[in-house]
C-alpha atoms as a PDB file:
ATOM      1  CA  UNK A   1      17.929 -27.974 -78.671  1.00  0.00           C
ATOM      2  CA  UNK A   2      17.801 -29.306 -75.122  1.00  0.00           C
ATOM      3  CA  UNK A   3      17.527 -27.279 -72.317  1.00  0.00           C
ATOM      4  CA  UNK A   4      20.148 -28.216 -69.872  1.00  0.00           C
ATOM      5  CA  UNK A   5      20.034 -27.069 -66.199  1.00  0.00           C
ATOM      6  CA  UNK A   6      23.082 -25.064 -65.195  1.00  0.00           C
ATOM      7  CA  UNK A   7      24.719 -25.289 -61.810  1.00  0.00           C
ATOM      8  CA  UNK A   8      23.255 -21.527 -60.437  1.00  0.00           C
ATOM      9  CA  UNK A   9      20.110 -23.459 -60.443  1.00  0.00           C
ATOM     10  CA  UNK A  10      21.114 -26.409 -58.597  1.00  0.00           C
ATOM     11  CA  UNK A  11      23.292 -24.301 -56.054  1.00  0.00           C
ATOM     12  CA  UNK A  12      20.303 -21.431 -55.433  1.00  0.00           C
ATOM     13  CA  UNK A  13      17.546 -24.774 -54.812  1.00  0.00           C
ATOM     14  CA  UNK A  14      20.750 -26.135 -52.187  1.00  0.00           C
ATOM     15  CA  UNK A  15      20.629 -22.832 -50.755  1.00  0.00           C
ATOM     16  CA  UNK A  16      17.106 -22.493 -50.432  1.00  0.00           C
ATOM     17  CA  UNK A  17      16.986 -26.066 -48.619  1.00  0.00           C
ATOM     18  CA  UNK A  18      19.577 -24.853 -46.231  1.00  0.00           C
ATOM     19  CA  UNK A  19      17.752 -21.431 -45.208  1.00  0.00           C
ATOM     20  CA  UNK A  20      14.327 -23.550 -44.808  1.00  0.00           C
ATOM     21  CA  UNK A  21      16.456 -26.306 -42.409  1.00  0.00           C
ATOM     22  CA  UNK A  22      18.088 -23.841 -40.860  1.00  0.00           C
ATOM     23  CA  UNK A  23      15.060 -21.359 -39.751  1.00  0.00           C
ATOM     24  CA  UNK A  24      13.470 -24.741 -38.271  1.00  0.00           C
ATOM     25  CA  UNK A  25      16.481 -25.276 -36.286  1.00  0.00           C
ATOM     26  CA  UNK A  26      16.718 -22.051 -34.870  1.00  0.00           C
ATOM     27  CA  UNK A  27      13.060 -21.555 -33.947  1.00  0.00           C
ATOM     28  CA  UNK A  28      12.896 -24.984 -32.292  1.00  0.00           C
ATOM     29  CA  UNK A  29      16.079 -23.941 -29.911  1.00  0.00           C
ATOM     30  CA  UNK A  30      14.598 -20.845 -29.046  1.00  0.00           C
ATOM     31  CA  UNK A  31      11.311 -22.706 -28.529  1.00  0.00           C
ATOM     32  CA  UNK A  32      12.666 -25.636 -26.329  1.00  0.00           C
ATOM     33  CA  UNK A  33      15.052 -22.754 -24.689  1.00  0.00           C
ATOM     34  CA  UNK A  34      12.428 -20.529 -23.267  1.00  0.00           C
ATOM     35  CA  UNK A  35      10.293 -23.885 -22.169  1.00  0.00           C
ATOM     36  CA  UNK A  36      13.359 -24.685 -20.392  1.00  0.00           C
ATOM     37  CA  UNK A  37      14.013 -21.488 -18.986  1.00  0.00           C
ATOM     38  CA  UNK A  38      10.866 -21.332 -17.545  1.00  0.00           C
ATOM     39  CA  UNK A  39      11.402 -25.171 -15.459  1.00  0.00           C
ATOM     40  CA  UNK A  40      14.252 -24.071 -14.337  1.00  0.00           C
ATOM     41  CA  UNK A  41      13.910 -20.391 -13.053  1.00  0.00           C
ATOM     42  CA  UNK A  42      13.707 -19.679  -9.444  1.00  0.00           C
ATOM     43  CA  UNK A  43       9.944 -18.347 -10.492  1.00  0.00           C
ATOM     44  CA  UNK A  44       9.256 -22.308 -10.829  1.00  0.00           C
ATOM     45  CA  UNK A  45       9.124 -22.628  -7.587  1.00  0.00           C
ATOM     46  CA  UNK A  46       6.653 -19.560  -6.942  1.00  0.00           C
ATOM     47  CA  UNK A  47       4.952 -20.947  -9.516  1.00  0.00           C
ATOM     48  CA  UNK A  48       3.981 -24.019  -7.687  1.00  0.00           C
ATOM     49  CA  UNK A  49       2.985 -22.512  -4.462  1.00  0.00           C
ATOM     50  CA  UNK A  50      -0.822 -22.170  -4.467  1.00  0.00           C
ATOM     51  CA  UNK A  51      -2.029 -22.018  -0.914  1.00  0.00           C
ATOM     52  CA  UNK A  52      -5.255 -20.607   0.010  1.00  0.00           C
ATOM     53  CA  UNK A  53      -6.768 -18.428   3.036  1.00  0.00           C
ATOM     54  CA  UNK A  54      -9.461 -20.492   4.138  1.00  0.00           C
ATOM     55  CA  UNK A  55     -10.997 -18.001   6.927  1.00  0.00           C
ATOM     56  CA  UNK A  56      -9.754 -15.027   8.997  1.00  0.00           C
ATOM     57  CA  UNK A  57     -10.324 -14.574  12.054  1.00  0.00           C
ATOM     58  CA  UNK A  58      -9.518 -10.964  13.918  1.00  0.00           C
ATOM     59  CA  UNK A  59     -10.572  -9.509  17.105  1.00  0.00           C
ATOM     60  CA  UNK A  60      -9.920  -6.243  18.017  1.00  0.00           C
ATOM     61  CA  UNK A  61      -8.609  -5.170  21.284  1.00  0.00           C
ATOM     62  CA  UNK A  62      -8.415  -1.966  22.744  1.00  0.00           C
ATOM     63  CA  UNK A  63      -5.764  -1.090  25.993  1.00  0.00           C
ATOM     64  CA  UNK A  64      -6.521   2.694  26.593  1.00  0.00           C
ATOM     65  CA  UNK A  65      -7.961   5.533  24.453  1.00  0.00           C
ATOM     66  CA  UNK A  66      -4.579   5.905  22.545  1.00  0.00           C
ATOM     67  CA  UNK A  67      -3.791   2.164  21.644  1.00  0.00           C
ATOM     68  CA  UNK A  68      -5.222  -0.654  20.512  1.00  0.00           C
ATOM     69  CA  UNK A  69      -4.021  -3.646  18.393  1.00  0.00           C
ATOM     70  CA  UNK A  70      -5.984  -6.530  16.555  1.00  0.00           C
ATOM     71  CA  UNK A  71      -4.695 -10.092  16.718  1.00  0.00           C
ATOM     72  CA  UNK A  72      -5.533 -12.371  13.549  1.00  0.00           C
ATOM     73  CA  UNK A  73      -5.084 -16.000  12.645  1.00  0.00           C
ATOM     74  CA  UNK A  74      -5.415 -16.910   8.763  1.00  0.00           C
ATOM     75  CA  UNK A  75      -6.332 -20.355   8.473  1.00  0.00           C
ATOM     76  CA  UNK A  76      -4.630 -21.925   4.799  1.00  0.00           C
ATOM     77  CA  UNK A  77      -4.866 -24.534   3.352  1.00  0.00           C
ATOM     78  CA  UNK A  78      -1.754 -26.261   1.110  1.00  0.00           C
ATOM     79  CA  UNK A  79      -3.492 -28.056  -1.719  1.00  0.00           C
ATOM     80  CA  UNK A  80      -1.996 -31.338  -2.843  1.00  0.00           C
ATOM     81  CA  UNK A  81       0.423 -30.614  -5.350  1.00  0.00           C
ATOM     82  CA  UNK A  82       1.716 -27.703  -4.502  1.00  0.00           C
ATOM     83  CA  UNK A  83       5.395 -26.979  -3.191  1.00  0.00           C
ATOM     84  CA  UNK A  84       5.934 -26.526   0.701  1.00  0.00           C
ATOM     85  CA  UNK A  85       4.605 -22.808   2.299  1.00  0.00           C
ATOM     86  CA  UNK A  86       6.692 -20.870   4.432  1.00  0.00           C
ATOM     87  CA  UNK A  87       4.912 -17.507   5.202  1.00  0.00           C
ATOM     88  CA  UNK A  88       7.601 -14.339   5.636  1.00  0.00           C
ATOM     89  CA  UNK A  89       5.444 -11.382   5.976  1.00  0.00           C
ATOM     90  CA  UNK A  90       1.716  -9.957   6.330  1.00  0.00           C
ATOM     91  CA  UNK A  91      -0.107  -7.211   6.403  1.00  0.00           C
ATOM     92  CA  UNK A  92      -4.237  -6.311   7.065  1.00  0.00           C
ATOM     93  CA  UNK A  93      -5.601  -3.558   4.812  1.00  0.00           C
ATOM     94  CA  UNK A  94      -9.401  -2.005   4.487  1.00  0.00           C
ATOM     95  CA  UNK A  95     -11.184  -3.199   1.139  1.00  0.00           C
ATOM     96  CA  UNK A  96     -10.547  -0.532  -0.411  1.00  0.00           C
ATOM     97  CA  UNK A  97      -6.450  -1.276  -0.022  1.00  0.00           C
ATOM     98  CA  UNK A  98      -5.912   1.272   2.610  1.00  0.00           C
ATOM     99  CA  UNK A  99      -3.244  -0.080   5.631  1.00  0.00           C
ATOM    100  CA  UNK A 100      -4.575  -0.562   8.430  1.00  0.00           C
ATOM    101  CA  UNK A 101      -1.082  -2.499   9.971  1.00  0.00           C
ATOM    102  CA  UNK A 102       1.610  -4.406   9.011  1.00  0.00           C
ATOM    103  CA  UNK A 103       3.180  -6.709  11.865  1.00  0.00           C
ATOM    104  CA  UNK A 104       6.875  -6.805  12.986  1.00  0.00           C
ATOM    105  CA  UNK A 105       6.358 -10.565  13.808  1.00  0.00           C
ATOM    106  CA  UNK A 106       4.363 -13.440  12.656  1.00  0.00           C
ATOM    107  CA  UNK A 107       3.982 -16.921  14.052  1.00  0.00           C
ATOM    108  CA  UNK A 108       3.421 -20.114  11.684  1.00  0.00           C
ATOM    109  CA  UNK A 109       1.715 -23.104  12.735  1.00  0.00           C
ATOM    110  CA  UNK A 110       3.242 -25.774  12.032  1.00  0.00           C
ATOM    111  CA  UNK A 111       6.840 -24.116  12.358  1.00  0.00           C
ATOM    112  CA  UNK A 112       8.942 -25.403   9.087  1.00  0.00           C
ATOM    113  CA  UNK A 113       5.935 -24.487   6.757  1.00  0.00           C
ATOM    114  CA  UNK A 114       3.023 -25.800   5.374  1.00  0.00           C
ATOM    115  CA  UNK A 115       3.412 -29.347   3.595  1.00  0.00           C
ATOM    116  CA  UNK A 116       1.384 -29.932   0.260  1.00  0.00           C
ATOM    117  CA  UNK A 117      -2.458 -31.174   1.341  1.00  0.00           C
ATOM    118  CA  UNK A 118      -2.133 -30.003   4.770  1.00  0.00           C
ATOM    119  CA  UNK A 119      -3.097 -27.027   6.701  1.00  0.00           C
ATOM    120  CA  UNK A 120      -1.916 -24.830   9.073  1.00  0.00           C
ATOM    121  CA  UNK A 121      -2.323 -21.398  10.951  1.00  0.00           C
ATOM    122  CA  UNK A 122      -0.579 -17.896  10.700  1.00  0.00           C
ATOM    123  CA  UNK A 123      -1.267 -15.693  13.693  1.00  0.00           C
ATOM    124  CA  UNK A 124      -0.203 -12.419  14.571  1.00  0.00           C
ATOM    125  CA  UNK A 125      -0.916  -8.900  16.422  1.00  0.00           C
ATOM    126  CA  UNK A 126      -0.662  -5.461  14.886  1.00  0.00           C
ATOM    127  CA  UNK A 127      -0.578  -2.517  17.451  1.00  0.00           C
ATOM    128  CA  UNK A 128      -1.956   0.942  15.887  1.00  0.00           C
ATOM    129  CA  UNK A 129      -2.119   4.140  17.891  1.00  0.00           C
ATOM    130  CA  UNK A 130      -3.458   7.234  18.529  1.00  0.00           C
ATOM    131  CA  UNK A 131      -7.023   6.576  19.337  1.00  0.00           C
ATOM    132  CA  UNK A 132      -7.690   4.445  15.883  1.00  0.00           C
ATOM    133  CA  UNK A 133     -10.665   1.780  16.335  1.00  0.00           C
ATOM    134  CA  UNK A 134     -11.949  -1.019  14.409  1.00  0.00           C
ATOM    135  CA  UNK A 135     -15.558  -1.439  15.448  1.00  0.00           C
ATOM    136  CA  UNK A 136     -16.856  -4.990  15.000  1.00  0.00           C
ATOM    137  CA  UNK A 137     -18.167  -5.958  11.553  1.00  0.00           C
ATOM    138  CA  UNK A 138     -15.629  -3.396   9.809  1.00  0.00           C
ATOM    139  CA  UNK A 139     -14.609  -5.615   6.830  1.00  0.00           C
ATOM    140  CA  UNK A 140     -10.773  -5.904   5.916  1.00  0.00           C
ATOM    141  CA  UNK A 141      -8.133  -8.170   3.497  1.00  0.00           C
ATOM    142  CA  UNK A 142      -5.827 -10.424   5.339  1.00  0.00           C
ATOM    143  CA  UNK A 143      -2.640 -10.595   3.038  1.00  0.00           C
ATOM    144  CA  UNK A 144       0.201 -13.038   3.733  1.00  0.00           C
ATOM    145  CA  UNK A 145       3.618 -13.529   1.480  1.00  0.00           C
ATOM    146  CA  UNK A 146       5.603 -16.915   1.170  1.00  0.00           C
ATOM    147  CA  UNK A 147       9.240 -16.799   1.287  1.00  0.00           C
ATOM    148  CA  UNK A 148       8.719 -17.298  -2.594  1.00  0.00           C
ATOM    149  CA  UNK A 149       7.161 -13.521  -2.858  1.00  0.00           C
ATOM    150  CA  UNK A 150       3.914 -14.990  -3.422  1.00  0.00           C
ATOM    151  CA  UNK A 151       1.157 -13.362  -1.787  1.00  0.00           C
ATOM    152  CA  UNK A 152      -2.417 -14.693  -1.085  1.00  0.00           C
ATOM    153  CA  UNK A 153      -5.076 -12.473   0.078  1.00  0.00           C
ATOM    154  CA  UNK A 154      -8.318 -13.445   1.559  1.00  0.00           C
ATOM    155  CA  UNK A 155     -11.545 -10.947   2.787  1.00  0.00           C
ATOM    156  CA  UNK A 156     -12.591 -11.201   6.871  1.00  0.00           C
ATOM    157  CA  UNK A 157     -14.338  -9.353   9.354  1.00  0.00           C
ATOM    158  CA  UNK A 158     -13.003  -7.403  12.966  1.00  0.00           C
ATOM    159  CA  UNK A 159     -15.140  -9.427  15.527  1.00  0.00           C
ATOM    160  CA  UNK A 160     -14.944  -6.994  19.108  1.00  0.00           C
END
């Protein structure tokens, strides 16, 4: 007798086809969605911001015996590539992370940002009182943040 193949069999190999074509579908739109996602988040752009401290200078100043401040310029560098820098905020901490001060105000040279390959300057002053000194050679961590929320850190040294 000859063994004939009966439609269950045909359908079930369809189906199995289907399931395999299917799963492939479905992994390469979640696959091309989350590449996509992440061109076209507004992380992208903090992403592509990757400028550098390049030196620190601070110099401490004192007015009386109850108040001093410290004025420091961060020197950074754009490198080519990289989106546009536009610093917001900054802060100067001991190495061990503890604040030392935080400035109200910060002044960026060249005004509209820093342009990819170029460099610039960020300068400001931090006031601290009651009586609080930072002798010359104390060490301390410059820390600036771009308008992106991307923070870049670099190590300097209080000159007096």
């Amino acid at each position: 007798m000859a063994r004939r193949r009966s439609i269950s069999d045909i359908v079930a190999i369809m189906m199995l086809i289907l399931v395999a074509i299917a799963a492939v579908v479905l992994i390469y739109m979640w696959l091309s969605g989350l590449i996509g996602g992440m061109r076209s988040s507004s992380g992208a752009a903090a992403m592509s911001q990757r400028a550098e401290i390049t030196a620190v200078n601070a110099t401490y100043h004192l007015i009386n015996t109850t108040t001093s401040y410290l004025t420091v310029i961060a020197y950074v560098f754009n490198p080519p590539g990289s989106s546009a820098v536009s610093f917001v905020s900054a802060y100067v901490s001991f190495s061990n992370g503890t604040l030392v001060c935080s400035p109200s105000h910060i002044t960026v040279s060249p005004p509209m940002g820093i342009s990819s390959g170029s460099g610039g300057e960020v300068s400001f002053n931090c006031t601290f009182t009651g009586g609080y000194s930072l002798p010359a050679g104390t060490p301390i961590v410059v820390t600036l943040i771009t308008n992106q929320g991307v923070s870049v850190s670099a190590a300097g040294v209080v000159s007096g």
